[in-house]
C-alpha atoms as a PDB file:
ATOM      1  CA  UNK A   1     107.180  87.515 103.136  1.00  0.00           C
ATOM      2  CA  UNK A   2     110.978  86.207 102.910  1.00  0.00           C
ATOM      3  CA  UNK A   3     110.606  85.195 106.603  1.00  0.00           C
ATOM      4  CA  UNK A   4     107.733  83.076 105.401  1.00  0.00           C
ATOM      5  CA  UNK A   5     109.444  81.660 102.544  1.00  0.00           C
ATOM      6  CA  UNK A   6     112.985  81.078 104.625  1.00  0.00           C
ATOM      7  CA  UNK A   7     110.439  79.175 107.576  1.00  0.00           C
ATOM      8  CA  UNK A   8     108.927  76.656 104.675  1.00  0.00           C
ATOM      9  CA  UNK A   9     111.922  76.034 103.339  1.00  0.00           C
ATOM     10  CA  UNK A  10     113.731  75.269 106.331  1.00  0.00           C
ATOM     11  CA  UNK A  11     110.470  72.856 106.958  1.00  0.00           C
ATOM     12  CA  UNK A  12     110.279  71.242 104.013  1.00  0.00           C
ATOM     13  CA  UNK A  13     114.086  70.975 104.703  1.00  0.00           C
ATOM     14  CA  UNK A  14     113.683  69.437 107.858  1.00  0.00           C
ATOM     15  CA  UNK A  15     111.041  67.405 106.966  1.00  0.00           C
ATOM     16  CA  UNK A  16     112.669  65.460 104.175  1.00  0.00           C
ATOM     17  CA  UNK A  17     115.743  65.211 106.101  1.00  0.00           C
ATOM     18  CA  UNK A  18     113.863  63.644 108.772  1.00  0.00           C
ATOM     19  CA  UNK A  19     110.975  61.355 107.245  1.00  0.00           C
ATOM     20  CA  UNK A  20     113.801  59.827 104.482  1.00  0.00           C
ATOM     21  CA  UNK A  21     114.778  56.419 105.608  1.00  0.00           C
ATOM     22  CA  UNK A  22     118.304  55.745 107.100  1.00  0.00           C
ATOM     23  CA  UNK A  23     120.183  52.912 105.340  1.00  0.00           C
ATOM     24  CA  UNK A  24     123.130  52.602 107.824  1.00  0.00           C
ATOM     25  CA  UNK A  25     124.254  48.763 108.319  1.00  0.00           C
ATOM     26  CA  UNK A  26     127.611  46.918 108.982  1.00  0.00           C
ATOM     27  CA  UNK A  27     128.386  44.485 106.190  1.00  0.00           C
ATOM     28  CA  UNK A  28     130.666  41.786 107.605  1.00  0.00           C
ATOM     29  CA  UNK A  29     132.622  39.739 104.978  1.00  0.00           C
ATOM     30  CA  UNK A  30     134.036  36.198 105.305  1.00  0.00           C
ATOM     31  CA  UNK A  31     137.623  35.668 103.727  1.00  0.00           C
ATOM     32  CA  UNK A  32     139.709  32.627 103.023  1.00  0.00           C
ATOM     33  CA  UNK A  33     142.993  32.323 101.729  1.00  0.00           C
ATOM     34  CA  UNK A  34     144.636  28.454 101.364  1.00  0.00           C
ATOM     35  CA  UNK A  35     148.243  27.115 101.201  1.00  0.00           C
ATOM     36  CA  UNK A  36     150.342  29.462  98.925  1.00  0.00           C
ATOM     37  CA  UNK A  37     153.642  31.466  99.447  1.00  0.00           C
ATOM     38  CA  UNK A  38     151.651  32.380 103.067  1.00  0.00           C
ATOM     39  CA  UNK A  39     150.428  30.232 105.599  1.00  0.00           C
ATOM     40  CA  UNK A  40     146.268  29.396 105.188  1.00  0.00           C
ATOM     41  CA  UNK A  41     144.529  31.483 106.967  1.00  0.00           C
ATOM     42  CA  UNK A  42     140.417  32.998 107.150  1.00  0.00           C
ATOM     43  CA  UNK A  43     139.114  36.434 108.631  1.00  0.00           C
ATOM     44  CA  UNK A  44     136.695  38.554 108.585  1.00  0.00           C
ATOM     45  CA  UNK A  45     135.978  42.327 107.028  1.00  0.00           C
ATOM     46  CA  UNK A  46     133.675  44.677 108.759  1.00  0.00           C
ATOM     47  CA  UNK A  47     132.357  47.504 107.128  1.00  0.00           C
ATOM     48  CA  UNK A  48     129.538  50.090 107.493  1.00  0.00           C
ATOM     49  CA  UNK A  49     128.110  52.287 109.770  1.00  0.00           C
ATOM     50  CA  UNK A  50     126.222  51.166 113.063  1.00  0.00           C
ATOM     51  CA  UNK A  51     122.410  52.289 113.121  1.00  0.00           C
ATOM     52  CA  UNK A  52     122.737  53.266 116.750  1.00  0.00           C
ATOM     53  CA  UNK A  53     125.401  54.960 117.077  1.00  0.00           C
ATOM     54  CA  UNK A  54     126.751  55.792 113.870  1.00  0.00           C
ATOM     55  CA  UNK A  55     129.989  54.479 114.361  1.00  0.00           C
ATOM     56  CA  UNK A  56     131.715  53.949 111.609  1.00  0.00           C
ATOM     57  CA  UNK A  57     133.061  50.561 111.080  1.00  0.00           C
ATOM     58  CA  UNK A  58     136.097  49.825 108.784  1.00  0.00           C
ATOM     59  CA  UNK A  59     137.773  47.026 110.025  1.00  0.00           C
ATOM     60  CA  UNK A  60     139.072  43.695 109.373  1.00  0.00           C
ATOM     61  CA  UNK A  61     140.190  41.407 111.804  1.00  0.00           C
ATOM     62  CA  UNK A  62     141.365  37.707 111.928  1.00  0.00           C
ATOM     63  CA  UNK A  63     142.765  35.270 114.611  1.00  0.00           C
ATOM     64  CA  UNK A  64     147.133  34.024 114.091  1.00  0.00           C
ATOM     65  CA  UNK A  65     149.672  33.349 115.799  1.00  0.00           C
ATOM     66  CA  UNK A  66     152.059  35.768 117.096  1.00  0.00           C
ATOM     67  CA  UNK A  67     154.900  33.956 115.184  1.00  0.00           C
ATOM     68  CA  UNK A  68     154.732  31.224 112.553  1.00  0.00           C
ATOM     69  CA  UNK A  69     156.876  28.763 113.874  1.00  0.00           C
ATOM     70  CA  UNK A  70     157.025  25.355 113.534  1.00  0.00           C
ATOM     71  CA  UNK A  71     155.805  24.771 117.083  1.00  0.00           C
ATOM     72  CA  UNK A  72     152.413  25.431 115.835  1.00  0.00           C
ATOM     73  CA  UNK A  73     152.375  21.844 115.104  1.00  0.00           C
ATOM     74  CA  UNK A  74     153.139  20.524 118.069  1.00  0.00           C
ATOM     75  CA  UNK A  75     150.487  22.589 120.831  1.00  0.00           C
ATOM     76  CA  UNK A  76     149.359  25.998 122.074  1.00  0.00           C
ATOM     77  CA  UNK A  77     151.502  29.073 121.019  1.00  0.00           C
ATOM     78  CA  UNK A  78     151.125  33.341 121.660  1.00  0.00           C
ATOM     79  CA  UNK A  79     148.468  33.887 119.759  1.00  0.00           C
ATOM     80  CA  UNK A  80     146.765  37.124 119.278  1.00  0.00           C
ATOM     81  CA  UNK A  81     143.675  38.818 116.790  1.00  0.00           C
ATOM     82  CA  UNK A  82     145.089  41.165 114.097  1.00  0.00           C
ATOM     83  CA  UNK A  83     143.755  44.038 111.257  1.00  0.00           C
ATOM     84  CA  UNK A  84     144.612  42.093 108.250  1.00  0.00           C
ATOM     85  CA  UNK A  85     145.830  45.078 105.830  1.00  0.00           C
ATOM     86  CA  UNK A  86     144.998  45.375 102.454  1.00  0.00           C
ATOM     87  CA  UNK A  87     147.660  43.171 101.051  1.00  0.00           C
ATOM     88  CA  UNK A  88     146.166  40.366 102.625  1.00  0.00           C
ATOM     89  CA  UNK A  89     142.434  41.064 101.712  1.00  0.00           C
ATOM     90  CA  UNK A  90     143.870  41.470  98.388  1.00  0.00           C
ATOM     91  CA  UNK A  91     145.307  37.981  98.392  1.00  0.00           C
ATOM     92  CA  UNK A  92     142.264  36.575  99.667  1.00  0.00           C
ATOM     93  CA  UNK A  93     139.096  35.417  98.465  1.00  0.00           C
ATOM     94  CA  UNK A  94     135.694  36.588 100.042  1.00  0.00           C
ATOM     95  CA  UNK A  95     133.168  33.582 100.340  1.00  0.00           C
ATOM     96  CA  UNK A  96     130.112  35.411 101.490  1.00  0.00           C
ATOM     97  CA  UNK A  97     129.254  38.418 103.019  1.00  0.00           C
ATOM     98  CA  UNK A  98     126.232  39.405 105.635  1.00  0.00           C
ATOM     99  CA  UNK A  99     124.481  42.269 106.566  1.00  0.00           C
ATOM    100  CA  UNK A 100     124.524  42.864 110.322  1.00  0.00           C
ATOM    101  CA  UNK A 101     122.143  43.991 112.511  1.00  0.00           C
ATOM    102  CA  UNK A 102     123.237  46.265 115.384  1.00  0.00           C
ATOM    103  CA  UNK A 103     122.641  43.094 117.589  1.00  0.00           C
ATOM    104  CA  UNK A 104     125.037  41.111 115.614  1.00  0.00           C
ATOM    105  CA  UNK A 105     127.524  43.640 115.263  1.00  0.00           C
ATOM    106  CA  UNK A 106     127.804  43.714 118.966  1.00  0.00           C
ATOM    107  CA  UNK A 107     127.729  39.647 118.825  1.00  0.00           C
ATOM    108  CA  UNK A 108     130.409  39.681 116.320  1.00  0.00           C
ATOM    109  CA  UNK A 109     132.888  42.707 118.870  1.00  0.00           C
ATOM    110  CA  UNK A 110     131.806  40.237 121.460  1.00  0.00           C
ATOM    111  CA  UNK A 111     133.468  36.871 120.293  1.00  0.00           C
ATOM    112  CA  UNK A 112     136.922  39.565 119.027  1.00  0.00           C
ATOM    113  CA  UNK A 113     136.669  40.845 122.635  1.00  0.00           C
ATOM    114  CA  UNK A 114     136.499  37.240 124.418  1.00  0.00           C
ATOM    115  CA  UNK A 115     139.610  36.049 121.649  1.00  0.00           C
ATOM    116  CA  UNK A 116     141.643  38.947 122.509  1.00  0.00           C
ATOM    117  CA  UNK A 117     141.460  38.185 125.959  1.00  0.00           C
ATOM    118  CA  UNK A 118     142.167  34.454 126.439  1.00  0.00           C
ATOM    119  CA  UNK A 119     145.059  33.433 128.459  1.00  0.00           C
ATOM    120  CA  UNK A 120     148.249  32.873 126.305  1.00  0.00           C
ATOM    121  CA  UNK A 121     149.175  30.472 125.106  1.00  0.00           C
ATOM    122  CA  UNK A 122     145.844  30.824 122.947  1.00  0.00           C
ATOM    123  CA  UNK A 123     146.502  29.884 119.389  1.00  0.00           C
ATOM    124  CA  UNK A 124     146.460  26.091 118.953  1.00  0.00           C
ATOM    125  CA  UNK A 125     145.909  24.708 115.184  1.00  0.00           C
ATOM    126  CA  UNK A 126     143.580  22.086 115.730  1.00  0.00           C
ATOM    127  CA  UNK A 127     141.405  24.215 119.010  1.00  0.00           C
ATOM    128  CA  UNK A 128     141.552  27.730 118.907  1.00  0.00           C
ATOM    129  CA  UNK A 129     142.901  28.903 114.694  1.00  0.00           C
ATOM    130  CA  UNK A 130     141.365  31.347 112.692  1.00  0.00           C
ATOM    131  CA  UNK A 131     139.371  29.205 111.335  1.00  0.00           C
ATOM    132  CA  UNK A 132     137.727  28.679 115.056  1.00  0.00           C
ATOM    133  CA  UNK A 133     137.891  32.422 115.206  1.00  0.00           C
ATOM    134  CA  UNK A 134     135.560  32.834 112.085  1.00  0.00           C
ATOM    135  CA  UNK A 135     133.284  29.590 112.956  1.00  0.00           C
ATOM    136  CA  UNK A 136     132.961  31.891 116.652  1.00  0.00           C
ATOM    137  CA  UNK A 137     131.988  34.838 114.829  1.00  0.00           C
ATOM    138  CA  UNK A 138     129.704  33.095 112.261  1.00  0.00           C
ATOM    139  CA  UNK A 139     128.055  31.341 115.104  1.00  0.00           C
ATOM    140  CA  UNK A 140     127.433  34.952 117.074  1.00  0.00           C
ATOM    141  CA  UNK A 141     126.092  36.526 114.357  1.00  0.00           C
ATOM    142  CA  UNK A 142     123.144  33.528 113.673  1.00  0.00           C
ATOM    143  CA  UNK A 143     124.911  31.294 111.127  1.00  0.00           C
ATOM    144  CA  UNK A 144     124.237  27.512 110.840  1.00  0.00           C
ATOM    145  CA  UNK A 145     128.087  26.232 111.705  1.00  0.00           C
ATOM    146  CA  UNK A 146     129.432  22.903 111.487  1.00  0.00           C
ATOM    147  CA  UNK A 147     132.808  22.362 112.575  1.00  0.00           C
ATOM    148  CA  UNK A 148     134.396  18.803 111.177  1.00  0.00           C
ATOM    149  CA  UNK A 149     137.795  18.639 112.408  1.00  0.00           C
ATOM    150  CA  UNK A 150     139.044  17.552 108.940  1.00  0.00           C
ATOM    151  CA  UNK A 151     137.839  21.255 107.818  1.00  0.00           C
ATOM    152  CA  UNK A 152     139.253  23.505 110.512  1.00  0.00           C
ATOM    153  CA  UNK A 153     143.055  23.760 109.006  1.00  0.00           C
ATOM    154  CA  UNK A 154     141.750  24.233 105.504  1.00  0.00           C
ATOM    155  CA  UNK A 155     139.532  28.217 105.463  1.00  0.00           C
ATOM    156  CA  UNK A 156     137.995  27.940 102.146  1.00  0.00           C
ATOM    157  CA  UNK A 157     136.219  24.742 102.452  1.00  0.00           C
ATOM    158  CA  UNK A 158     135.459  25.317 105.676  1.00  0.00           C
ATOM    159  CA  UNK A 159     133.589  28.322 105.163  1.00  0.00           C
ATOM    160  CA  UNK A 160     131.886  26.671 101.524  1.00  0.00           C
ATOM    161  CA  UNK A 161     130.240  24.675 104.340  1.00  0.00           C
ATOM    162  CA  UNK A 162     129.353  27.667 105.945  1.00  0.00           C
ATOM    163  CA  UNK A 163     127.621  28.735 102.855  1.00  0.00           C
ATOM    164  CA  UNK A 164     126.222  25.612 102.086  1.00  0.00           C
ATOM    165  CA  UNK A 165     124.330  25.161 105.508  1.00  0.00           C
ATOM    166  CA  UNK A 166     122.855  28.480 105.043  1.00  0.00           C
ATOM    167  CA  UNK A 167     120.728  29.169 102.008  1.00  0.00           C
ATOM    168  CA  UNK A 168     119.856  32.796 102.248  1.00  0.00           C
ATOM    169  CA  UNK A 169     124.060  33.299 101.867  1.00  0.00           C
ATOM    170  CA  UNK A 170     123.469  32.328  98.256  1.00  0.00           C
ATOM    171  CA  UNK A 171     125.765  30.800  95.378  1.00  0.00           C
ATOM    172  CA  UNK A 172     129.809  31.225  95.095  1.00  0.00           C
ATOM    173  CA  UNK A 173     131.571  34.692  94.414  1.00  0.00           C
ATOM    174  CA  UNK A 174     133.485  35.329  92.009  1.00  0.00           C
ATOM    175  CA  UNK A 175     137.066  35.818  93.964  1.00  0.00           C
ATOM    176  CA  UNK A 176     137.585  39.876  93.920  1.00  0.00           C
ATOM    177  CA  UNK A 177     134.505  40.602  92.717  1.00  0.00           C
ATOM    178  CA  UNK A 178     131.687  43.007  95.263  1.00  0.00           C
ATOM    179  CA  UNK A 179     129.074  41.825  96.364  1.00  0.00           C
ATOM    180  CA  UNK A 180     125.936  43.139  94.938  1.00  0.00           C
ATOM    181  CA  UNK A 181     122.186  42.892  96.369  1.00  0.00           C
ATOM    182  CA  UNK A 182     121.846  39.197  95.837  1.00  0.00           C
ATOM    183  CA  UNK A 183     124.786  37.928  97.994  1.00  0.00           C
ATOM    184  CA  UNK A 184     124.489  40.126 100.301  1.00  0.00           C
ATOM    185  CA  UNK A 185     121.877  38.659 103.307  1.00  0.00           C
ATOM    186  CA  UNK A 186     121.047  38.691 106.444  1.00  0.00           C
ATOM    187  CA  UNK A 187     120.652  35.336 108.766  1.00  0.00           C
ATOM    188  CA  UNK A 188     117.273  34.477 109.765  1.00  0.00           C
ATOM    189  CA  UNK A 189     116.582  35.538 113.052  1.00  0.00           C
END
């Protein structure tokens, strides 16, 4: 009889363990930060766990140049994609966040990969910025992205735009605050 009992209840184990939906997903996070004691600057936070795989994914990366000279104004420089630490995500504002599927997660490692490996010089403030970086990743990922030149050296009202031209993002966040259900979306396929 206890072989019985220990065979159901390893089923009914099993069984619940196994018909229970799994809510694994990689929430990817835009960030701005403007002119202040630090140099402007946007990037991205990834985290979550990859449906696939399940990867874990607790990351955030953004696009700068190796030093911040002033021969950033004047053409290309080293440039190079960094984890921004908390300090920075601290200091920064998150304008919207998305839920990515594993497609776009791979989209979004994609674009990091291809910015990683461009021949140096590769940062240039008015081409290839991280604002550029995030416009890339938004883009990837299934965004609506407009890129006016008179937006791509200023990160928060470039990626308001970003927002704007996609609905489903919905309204502003309150700076610091989580996202909950409601600003969280995904892009329409």
């Amino acid at each position: 009889m206890r072989g019985i009992v220990r065979r159901l209840a390893l089923f009914a184990a099993l069984f619940l363990g196994l018909a229970g939906p799994a809510f694994a997903s990689v929430e990817i996070g835009f960030y701005s930060r403007e002119l202040g004691t630090n140099f402007p600057h946007a990037f991205v936070v990834l985290k979550g766990t990859v449906d696939a795989t399940g990867e874990r994914v607790d990351t955030s990366l953004g696009f700068t140049a190796h030093s911040v000279t002033p021969a950033i104004l004047f053409g290309n420089v080293r440039g190079e994609v960094v984890i921004e630490g908390e300090e920075q995500i601290r200091r920064s504002v998150r304008q919207f966040a998305v839920v990515l599927t594993d497609a776009q997660y791979r989209a979004a490692m994609a674009v990091v990969e291809e910015w990683r490996n461009t021949p140096q010089p590769s940062y240039n403030l008015r081409r290839h910025s991280c604002v550029h970086f995030v416009s890339a990743i938004a883009q990837a990922i299934g965004l609506r992205v407009e890129n006016p030149q008179r937006l791509m050296n200023r990160p928060r009202s470039f990626l308001q735009l970003v927002r704007s031209l996609n609905p489903q993002l919905g309204g502003p966040e309150t700076p610091a605050a989580p996202a909950t259900a409601t600003e969280v979306a995904r892009p329409a396929p």
